[in-house]
PDB file of N, CA and C in Angstrom:
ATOM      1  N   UNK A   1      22.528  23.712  -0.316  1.00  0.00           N
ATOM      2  CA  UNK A   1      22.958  24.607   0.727  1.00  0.00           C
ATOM      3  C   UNK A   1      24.196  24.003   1.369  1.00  0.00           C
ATOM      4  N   UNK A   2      25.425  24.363   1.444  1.00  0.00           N
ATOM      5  CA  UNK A   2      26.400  24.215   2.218  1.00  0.00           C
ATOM      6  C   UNK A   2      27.205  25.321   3.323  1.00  0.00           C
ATOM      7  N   UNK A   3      27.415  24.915   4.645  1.00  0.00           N
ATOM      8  CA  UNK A   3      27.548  26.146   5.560  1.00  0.00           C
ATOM      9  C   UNK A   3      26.309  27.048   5.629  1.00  0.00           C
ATOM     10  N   UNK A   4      25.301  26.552   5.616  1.00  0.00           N
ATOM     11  CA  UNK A   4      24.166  27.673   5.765  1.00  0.00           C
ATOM     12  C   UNK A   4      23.715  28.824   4.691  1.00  0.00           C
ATOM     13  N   UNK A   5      24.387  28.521   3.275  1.00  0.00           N
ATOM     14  CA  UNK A   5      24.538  29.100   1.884  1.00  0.00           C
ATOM     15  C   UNK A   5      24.066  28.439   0.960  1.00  0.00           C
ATOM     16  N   UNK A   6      23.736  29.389   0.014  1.00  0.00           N
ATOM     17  CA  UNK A   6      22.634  28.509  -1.159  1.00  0.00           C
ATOM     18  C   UNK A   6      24.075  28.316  -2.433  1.00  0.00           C
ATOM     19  N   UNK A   7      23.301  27.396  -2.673  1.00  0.00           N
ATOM     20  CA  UNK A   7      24.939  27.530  -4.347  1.00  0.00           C
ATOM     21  C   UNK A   7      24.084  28.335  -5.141  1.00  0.00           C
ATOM     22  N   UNK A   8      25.625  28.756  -5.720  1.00  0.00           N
ATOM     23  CA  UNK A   8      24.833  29.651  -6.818  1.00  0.00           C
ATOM     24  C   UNK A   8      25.002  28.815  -8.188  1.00  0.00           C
ATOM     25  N   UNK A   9      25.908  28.241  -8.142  1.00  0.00           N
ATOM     26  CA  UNK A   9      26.039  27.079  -9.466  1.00  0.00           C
ATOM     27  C   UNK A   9      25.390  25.803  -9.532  1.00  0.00           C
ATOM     28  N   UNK A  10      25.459  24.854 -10.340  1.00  0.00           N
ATOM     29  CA  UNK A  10      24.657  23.708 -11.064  1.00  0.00           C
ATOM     30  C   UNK A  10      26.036  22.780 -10.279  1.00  0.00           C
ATOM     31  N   UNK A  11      27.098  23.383 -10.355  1.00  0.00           N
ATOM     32  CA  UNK A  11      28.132  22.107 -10.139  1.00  0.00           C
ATOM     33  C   UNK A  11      28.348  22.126  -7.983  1.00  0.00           C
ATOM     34  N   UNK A  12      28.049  23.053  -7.763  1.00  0.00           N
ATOM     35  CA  UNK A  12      28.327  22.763  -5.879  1.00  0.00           C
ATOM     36  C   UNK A  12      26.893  21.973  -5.377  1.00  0.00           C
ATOM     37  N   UNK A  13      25.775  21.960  -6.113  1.00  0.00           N
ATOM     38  CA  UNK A  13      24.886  20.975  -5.538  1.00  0.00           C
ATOM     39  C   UNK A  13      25.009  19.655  -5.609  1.00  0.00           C
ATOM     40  N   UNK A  14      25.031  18.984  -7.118  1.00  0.00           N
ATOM     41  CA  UNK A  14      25.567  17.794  -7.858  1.00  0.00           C
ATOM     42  C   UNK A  14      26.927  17.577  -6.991  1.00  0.00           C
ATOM     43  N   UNK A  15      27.795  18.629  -6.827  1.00  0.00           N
ATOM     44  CA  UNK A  15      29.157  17.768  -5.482  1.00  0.00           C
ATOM     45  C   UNK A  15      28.425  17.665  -4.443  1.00  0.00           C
ATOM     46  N   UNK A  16      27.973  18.235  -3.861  1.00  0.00           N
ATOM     47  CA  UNK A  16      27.519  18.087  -2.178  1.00  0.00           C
ATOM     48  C   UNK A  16      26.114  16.915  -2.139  1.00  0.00           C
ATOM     49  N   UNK A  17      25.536  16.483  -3.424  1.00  0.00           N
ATOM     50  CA  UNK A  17      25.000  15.440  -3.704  1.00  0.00           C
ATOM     51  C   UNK A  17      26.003  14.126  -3.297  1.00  0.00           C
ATOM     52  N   UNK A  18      26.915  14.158  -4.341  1.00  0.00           N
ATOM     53  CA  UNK A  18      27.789  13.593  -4.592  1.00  0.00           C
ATOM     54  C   UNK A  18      28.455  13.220  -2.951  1.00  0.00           C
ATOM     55  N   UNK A  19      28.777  13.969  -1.793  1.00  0.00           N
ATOM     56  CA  UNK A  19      29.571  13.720  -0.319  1.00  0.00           C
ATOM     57  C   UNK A  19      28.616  13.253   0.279  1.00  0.00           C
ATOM     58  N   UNK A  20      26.853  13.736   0.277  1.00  0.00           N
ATOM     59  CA  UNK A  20      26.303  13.160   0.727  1.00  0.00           C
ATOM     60  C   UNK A  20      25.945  11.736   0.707  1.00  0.00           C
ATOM     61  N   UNK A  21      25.825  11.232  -0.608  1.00  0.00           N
ATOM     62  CA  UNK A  21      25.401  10.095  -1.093  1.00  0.00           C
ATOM     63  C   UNK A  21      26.673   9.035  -0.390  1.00  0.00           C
ATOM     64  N   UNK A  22      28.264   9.768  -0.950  1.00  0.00           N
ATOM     65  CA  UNK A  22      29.292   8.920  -0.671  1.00  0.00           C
ATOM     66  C   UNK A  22      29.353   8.352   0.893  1.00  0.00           C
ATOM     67  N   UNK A  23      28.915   9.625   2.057  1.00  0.00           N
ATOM     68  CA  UNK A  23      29.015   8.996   3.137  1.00  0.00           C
ATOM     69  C   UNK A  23      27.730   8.223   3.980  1.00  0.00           C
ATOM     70  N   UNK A  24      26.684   8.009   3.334  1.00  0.00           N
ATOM     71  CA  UNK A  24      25.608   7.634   3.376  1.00  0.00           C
ATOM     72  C   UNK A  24      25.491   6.028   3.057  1.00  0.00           C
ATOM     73  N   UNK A  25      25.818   5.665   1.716  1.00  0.00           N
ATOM     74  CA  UNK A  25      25.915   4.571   0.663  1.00  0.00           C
ATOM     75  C   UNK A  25      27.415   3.906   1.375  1.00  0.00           C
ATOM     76  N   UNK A  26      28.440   4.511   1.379  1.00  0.00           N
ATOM     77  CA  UNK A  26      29.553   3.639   1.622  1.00  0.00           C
ATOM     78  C   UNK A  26      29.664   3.448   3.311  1.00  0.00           C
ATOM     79  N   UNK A  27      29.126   2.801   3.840  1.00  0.00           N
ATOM     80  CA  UNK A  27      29.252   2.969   5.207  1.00  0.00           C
ATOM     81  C   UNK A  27      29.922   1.751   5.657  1.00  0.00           C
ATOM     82  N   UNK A  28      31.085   1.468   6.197  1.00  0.00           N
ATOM     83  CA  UNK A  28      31.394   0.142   7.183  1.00  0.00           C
ATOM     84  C   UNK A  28      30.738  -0.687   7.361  1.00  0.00           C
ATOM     85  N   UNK A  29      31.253  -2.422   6.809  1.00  0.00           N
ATOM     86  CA  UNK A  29      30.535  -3.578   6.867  1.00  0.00           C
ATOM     87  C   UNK A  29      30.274  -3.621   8.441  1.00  0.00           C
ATOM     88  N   UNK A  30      28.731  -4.548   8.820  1.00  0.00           N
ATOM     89  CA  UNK A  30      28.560  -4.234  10.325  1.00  0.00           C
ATOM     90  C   UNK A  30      30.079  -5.199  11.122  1.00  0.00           C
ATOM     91  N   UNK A  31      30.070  -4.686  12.287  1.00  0.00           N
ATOM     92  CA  UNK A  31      30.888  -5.564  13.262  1.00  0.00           C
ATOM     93  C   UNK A  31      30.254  -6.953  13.827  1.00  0.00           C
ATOM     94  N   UNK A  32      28.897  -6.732  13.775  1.00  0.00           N
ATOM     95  CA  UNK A  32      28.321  -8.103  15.021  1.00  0.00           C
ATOM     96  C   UNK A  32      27.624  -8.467  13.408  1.00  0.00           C
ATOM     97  N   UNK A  33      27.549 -10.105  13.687  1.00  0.00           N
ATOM     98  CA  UNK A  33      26.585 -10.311  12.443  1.00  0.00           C
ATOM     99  C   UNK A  33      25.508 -11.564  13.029  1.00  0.00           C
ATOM    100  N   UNK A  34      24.325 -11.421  13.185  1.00  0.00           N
ATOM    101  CA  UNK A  34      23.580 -12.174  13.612  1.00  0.00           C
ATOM    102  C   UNK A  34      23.331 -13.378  12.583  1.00  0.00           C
ATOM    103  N   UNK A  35      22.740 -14.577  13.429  1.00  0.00           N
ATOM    104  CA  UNK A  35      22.333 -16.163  12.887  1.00  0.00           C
ATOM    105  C   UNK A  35      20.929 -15.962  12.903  1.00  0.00           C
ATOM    106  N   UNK A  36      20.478 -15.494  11.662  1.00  0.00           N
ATOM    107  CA  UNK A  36      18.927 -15.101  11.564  1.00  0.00           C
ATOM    108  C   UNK A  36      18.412 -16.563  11.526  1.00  0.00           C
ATOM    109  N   UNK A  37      18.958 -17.671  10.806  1.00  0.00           N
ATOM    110  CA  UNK A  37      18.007 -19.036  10.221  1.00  0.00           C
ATOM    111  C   UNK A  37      18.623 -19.346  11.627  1.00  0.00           C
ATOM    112  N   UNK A  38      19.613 -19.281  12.497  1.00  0.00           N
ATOM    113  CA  UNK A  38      19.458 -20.916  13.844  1.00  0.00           C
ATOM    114  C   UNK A  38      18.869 -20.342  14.550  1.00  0.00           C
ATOM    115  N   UNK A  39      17.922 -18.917  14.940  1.00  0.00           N
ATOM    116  CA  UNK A  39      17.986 -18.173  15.849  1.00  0.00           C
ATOM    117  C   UNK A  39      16.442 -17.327  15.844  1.00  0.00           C
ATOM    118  N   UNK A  40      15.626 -18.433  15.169  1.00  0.00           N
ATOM    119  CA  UNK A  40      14.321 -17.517  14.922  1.00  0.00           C
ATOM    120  C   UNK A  40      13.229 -18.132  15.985  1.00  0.00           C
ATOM    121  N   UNK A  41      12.514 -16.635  16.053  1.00  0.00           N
ATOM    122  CA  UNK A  41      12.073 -16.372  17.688  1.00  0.00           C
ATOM    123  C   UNK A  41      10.263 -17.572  17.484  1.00  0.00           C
ATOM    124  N   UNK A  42       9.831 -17.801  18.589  1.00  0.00           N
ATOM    125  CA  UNK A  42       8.886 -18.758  18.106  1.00  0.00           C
ATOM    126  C   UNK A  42       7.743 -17.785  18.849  1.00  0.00           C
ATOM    127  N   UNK A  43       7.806 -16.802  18.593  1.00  0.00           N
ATOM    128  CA  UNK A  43       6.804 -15.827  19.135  1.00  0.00           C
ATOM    129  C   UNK A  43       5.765 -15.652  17.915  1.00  0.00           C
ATOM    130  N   UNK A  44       4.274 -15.928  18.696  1.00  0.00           N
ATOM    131  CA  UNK A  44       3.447 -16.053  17.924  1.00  0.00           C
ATOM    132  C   UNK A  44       2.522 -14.554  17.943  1.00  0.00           C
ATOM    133  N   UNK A  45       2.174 -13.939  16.655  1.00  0.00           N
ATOM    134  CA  UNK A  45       1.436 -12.544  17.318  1.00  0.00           C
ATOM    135  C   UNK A  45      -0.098 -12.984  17.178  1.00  0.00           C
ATOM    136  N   UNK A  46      -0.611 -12.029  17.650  1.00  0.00           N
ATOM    137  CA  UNK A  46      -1.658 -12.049  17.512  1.00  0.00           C
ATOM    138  C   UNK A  46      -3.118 -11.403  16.369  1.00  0.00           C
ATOM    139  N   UNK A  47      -2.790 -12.345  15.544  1.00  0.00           N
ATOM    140  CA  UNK A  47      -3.581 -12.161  14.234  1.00  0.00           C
ATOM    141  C   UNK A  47      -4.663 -12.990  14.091  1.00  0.00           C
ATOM    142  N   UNK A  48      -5.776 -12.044  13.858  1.00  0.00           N
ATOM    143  CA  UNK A  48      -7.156 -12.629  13.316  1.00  0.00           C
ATOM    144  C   UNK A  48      -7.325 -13.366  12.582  1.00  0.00           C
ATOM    145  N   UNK A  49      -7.886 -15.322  13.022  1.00  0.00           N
ATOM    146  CA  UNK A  49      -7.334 -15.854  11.256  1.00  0.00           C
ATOM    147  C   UNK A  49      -9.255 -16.115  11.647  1.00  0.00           C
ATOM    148  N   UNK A  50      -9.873 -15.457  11.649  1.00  0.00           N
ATOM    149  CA  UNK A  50     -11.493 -15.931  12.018  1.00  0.00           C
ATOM    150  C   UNK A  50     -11.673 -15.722  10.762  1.00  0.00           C
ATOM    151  N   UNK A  51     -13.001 -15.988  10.743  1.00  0.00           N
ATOM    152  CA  UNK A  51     -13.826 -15.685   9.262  1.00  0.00           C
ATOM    153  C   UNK A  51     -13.971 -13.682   9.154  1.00  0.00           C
ATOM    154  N   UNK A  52     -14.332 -13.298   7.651  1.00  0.00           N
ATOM    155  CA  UNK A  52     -14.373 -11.659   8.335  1.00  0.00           C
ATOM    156  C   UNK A  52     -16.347 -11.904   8.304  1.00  0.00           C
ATOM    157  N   UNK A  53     -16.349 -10.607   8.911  1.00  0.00           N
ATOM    158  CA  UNK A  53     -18.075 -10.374   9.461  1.00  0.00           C
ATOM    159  C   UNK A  53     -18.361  -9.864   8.561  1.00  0.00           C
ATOM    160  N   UNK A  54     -19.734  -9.077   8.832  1.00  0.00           N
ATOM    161  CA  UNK A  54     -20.583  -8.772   7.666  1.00  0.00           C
ATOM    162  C   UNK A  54     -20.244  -6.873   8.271  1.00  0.00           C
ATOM    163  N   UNK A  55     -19.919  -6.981   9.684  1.00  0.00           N
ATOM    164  CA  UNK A  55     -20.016  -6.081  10.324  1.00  0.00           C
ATOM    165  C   UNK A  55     -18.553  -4.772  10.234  1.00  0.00           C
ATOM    166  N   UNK A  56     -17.977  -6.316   9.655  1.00  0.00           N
ATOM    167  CA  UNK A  56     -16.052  -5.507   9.303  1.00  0.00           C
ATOM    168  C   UNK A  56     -16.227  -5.288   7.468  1.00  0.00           C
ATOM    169  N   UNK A  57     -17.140  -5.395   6.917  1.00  0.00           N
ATOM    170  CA  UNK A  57     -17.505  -5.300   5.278  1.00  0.00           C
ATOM    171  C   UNK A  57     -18.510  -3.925   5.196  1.00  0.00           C
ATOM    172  N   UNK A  58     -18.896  -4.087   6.092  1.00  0.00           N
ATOM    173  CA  UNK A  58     -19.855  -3.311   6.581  1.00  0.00           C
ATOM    174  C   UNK A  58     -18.942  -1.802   6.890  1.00  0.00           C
ATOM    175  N   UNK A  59     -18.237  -1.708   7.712  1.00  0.00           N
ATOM    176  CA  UNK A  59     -17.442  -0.928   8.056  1.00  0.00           C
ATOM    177  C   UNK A  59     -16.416  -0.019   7.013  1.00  0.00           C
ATOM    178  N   UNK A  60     -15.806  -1.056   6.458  1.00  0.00           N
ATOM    179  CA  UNK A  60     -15.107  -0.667   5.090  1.00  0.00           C
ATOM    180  C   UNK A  60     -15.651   0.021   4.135  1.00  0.00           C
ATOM    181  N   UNK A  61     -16.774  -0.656   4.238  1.00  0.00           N
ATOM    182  CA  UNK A  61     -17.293   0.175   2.867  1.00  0.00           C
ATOM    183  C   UNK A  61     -17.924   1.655   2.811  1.00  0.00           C
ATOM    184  N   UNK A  62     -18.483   1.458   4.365  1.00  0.00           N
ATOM    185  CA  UNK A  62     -18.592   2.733   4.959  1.00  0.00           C
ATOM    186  C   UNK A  62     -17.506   4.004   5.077  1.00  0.00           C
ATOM    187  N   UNK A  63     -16.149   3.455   4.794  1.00  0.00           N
ATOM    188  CA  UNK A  63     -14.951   4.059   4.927  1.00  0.00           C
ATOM    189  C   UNK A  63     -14.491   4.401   3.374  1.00  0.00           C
ATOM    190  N   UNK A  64     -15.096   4.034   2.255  1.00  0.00           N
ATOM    191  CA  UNK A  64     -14.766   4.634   0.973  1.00  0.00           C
ATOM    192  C   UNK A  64     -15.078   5.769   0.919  1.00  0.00           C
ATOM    193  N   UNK A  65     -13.990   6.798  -0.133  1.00  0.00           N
ATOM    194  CA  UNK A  65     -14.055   7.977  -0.386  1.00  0.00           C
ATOM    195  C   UNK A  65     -15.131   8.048  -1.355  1.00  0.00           C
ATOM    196  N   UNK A  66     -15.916   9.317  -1.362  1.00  0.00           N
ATOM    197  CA  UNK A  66     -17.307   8.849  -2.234  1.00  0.00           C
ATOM    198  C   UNK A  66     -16.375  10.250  -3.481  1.00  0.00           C
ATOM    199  N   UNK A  67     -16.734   9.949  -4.646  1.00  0.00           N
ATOM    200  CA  UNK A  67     -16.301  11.006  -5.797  1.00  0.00           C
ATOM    201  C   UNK A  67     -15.193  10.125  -6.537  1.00  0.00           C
ATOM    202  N   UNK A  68     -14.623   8.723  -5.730  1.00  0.00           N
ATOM    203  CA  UNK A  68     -13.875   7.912  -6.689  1.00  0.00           C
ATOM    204  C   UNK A  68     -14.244   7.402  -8.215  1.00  0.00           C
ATOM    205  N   UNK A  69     -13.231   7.153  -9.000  1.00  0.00           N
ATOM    206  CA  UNK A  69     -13.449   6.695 -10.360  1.00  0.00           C
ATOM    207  C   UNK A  69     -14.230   5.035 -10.143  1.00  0.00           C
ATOM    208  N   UNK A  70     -14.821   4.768 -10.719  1.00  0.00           N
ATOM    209  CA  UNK A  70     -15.516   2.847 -10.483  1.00  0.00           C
ATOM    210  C   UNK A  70     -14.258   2.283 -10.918  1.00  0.00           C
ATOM    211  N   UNK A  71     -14.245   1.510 -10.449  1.00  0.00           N
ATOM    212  CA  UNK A  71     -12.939   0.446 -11.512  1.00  0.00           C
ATOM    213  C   UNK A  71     -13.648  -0.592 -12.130  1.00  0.00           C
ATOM    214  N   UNK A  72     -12.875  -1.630 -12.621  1.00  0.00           N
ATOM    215  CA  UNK A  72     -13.464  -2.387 -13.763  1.00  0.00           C
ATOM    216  C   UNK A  72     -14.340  -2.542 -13.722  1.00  0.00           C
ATOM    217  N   UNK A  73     -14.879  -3.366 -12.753  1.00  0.00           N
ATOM    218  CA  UNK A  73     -16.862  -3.538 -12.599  1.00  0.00           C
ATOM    219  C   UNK A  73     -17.869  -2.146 -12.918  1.00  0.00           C
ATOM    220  N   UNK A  74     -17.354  -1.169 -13.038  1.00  0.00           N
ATOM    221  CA  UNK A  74     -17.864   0.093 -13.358  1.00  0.00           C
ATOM    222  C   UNK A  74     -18.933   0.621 -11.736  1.00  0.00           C
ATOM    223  N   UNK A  75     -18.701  -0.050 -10.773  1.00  0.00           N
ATOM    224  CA  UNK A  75     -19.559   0.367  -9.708  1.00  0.00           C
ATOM    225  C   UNK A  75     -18.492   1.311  -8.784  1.00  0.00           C
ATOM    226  N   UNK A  76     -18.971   2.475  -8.446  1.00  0.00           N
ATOM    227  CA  UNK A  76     -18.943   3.372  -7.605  1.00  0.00           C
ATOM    228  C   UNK A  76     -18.688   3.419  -6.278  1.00  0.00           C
ATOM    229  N   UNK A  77     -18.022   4.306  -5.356  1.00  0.00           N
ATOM    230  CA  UNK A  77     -18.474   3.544  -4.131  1.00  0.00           C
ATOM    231  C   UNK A  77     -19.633   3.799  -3.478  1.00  0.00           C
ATOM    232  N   UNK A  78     -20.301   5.086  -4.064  1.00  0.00           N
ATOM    233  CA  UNK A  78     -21.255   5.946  -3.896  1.00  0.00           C
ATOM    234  C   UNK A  78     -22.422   4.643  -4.035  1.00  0.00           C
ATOM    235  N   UNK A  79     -22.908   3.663  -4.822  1.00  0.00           N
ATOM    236  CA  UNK A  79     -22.960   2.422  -5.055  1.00  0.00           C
ATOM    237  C   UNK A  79     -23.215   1.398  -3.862  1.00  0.00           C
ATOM    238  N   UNK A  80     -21.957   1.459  -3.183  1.00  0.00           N
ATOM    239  CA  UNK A  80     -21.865  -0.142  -2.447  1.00  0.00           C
ATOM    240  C   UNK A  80     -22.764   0.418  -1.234  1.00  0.00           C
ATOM    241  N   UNK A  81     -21.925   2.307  -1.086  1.00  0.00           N
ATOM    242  CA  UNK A  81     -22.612   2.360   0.195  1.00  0.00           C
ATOM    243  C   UNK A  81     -24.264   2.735   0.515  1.00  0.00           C
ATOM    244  N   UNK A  82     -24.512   2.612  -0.576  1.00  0.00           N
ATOM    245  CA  UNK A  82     -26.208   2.807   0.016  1.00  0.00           C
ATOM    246  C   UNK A  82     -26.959   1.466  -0.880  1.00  0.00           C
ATOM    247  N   UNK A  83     -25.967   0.575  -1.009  1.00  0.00           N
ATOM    248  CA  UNK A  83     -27.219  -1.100  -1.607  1.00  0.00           C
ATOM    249  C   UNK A  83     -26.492  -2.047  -0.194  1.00  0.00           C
ATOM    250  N   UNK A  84     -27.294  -1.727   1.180  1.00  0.00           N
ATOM    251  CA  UNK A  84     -26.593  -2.226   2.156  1.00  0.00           C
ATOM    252  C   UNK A  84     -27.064  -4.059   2.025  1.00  0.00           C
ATOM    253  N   UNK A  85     -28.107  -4.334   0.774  1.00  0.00           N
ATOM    254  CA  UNK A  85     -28.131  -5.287   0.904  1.00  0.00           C
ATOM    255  C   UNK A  85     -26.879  -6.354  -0.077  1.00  0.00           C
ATOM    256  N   UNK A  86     -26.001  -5.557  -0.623  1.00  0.00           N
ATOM    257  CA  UNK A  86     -24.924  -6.480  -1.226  1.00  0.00           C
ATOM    258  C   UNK A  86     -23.380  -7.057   0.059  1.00  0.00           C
ATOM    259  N   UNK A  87     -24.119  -6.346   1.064  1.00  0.00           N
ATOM    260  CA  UNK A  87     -22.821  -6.743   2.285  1.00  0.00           C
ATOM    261  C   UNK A  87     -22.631  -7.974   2.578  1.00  0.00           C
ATOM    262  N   UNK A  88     -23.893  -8.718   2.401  1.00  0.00           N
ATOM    263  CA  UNK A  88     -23.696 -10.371   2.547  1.00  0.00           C
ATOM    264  C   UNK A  88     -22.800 -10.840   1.956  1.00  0.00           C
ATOM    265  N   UNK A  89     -22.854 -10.294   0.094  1.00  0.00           N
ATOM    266  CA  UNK A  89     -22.382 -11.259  -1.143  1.00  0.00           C
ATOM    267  C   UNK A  89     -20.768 -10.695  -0.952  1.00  0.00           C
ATOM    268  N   UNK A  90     -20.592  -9.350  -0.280  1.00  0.00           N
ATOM    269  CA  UNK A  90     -19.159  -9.046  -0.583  1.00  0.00           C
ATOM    270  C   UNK A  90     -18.400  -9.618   0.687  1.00  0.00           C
ATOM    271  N   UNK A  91     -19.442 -10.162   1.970  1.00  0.00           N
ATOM    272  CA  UNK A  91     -18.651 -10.564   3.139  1.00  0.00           C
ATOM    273  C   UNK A  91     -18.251 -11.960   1.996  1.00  0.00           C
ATOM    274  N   UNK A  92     -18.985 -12.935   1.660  1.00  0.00           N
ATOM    275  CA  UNK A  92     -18.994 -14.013   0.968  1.00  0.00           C
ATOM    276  C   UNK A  92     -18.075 -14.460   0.383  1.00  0.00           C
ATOM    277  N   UNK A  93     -17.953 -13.042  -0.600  1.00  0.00           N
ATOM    278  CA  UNK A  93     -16.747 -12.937  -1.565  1.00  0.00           C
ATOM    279  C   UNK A  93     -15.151 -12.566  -0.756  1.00  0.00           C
ATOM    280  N   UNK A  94     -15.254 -12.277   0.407  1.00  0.00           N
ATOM    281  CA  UNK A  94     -14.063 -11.974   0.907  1.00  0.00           C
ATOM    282  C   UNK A  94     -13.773 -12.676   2.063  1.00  0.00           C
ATOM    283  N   UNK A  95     -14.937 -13.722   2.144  1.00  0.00           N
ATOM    284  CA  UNK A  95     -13.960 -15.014   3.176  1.00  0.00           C
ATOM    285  C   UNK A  95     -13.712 -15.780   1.795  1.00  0.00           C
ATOM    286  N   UNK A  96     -14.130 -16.127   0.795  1.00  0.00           N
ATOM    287  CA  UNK A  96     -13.511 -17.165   0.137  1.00  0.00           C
ATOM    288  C   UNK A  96     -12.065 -16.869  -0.490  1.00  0.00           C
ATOM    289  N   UNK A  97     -11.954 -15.836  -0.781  1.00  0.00           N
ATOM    290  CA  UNK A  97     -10.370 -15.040  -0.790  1.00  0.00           C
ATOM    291  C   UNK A  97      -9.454 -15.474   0.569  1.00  0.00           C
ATOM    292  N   UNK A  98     -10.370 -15.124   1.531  1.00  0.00           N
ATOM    293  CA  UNK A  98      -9.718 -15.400   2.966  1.00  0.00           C
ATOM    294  C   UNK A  98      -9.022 -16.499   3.151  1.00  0.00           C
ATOM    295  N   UNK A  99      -9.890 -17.759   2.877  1.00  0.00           N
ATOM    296  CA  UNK A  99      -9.748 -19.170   3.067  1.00  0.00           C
ATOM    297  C   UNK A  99      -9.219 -19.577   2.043  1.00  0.00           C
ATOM    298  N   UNK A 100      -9.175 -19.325   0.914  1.00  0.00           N
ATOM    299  CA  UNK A 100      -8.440 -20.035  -0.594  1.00  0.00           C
ATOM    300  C   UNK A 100      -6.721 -19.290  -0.582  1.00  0.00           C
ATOM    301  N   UNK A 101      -6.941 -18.634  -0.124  1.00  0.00           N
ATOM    302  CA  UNK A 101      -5.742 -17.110   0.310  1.00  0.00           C
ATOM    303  C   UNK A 101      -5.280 -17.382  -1.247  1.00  0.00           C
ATOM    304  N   UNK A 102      -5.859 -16.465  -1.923  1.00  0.00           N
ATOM    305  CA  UNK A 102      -6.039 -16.493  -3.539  1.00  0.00           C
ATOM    306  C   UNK A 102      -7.257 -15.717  -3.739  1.00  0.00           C
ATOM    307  N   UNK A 103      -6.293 -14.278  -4.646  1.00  0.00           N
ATOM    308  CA  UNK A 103      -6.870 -13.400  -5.142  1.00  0.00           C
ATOM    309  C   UNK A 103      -7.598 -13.769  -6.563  1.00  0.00           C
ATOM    310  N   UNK A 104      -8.480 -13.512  -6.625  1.00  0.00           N
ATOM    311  CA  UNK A 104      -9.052 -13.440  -7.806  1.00  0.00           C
ATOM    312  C   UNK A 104      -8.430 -12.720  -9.207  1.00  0.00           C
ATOM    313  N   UNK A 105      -7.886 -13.119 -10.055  1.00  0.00           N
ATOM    314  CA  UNK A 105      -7.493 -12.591 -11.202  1.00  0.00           C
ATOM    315  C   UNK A 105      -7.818 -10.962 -11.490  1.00  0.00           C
ATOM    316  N   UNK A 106      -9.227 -10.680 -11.856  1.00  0.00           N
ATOM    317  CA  UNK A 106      -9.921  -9.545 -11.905  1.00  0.00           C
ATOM    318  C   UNK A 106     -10.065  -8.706 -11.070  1.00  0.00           C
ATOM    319  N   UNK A 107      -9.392  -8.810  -9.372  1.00  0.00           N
ATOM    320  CA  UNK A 107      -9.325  -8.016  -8.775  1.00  0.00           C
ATOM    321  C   UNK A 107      -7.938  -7.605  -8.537  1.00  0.00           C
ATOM    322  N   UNK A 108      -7.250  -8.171  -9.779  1.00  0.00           N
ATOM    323  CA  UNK A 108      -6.031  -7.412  -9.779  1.00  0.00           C
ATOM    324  C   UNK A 108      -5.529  -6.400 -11.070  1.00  0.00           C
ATOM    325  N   UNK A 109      -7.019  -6.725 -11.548  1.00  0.00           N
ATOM    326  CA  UNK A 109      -6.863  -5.894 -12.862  1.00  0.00           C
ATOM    327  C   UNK A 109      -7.269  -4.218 -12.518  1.00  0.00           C
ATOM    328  N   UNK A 110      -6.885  -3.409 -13.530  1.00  0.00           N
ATOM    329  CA  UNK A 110      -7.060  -1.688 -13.080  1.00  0.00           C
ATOM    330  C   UNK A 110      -7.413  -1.271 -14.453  1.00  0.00           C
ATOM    331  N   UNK A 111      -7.681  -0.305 -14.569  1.00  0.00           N
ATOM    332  CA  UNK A 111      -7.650   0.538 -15.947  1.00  0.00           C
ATOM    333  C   UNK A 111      -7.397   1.864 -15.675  1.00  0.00           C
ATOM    334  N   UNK A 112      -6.285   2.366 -16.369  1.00  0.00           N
ATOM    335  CA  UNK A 112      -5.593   3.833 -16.747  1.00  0.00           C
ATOM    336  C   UNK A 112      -5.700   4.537 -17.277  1.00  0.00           C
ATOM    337  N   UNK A 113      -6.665   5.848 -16.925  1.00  0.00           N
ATOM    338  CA  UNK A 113      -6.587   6.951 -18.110  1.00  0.00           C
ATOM    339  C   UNK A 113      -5.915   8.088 -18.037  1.00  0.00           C
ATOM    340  N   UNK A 114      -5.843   8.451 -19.170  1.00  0.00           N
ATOM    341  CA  UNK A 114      -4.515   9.801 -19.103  1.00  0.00           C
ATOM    342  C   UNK A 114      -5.611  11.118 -18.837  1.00  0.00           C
ATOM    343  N   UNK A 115      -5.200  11.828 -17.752  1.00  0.00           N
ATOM    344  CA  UNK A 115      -6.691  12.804 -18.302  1.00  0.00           C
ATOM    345  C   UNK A 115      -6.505  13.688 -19.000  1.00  0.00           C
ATOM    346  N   UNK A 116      -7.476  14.408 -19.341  1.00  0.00           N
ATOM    347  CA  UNK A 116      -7.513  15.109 -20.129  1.00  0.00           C
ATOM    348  C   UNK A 116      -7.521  16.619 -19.756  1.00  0.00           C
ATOM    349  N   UNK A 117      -6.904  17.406 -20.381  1.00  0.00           N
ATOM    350  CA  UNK A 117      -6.940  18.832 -19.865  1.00  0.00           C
ATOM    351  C   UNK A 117      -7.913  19.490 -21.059  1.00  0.00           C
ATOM    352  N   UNK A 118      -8.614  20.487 -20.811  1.00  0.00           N
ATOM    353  CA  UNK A 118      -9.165  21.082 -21.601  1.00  0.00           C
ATOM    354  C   UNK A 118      -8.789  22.437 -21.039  1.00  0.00           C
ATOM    355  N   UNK A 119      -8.036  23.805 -22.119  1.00  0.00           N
ATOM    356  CA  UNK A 119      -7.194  25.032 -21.515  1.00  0.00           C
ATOM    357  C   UNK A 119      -8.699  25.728 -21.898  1.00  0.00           C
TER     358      UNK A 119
END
C-alpha cells in the first residue's frame, strides 16, 4: 500500500519493500557511545537461588496442557498430573540440575514427526 493505495503490480511492493528496508537498516552511526566494560552497574536483582520446592513442581505440573504429544520418555502430561506421588523424584531431579547448573543430555533431546494427513 502506498498513499493509502493497494499496488496493483509485483514491482511497486518489492520497491516500497525496498525504501522501507533502506530507511530502516541504513540509519546514522549513534552520536553518544557508552563505556559498557568501565561502567557496569553493581546492582544486584533479586533472584531466587534457594532450592526449588515440591510445592513450585507441584504447581508446574499442574500447569501442563493435557492432550500434549509424550516426548522421549513416552509419559504424558495427563501422567505426571494425577501420579502426585512422583513430585518428590521430579523436585529431586530439578534441584540437582539447579545446583550442578547442567542439563542433562536427554532432556535436550526431542523427536519430530511429520504428520500425517489422511484426505
Amino acid at each position: 500500500m502506498t498513499n493509502g493505495k493497494f499496488a496493483r503490480t509485483h514491482d511497486k511492493p518489492v520497491k516500497r519493500w525496498q525504501e522501507h528496508l533502506q530507511s530502516v537498516l541504513n540509519c546514522p552511526e549513534p552520536t553518544v557511545m557508552h563505556d559498557w566494560i568501565g561502567n557496569q552497574p553493581s546492582l544486584q536483582l533479586p533472584v531466587n537461588t534457594d532450592s526449588i520446592s515440591e510445592e513450585e513442581v507441584n504447581v508446574a505440573v499442574k500447569q501442563l496442557k493435557n492432550g500434549k504429544a509424550a516426548g522421549v520418555n513416552n509419559i504424558q502430561p495427563e501422567l505426571l498430573k494425577s501420579a502426585g506421588s512422583i513430585i518428590p523424584h521430579l523436585t529431586r531431579a530439578c534441584n540437582m540440575v539447579w545446583q550442578h547448573e547442567a542439563t542433562p543430555v536427554d532432556w535436550k533431546n526431542g523427536i519430530t514427526y511429520k504428520e500425517r494427513r489422511f484426505d
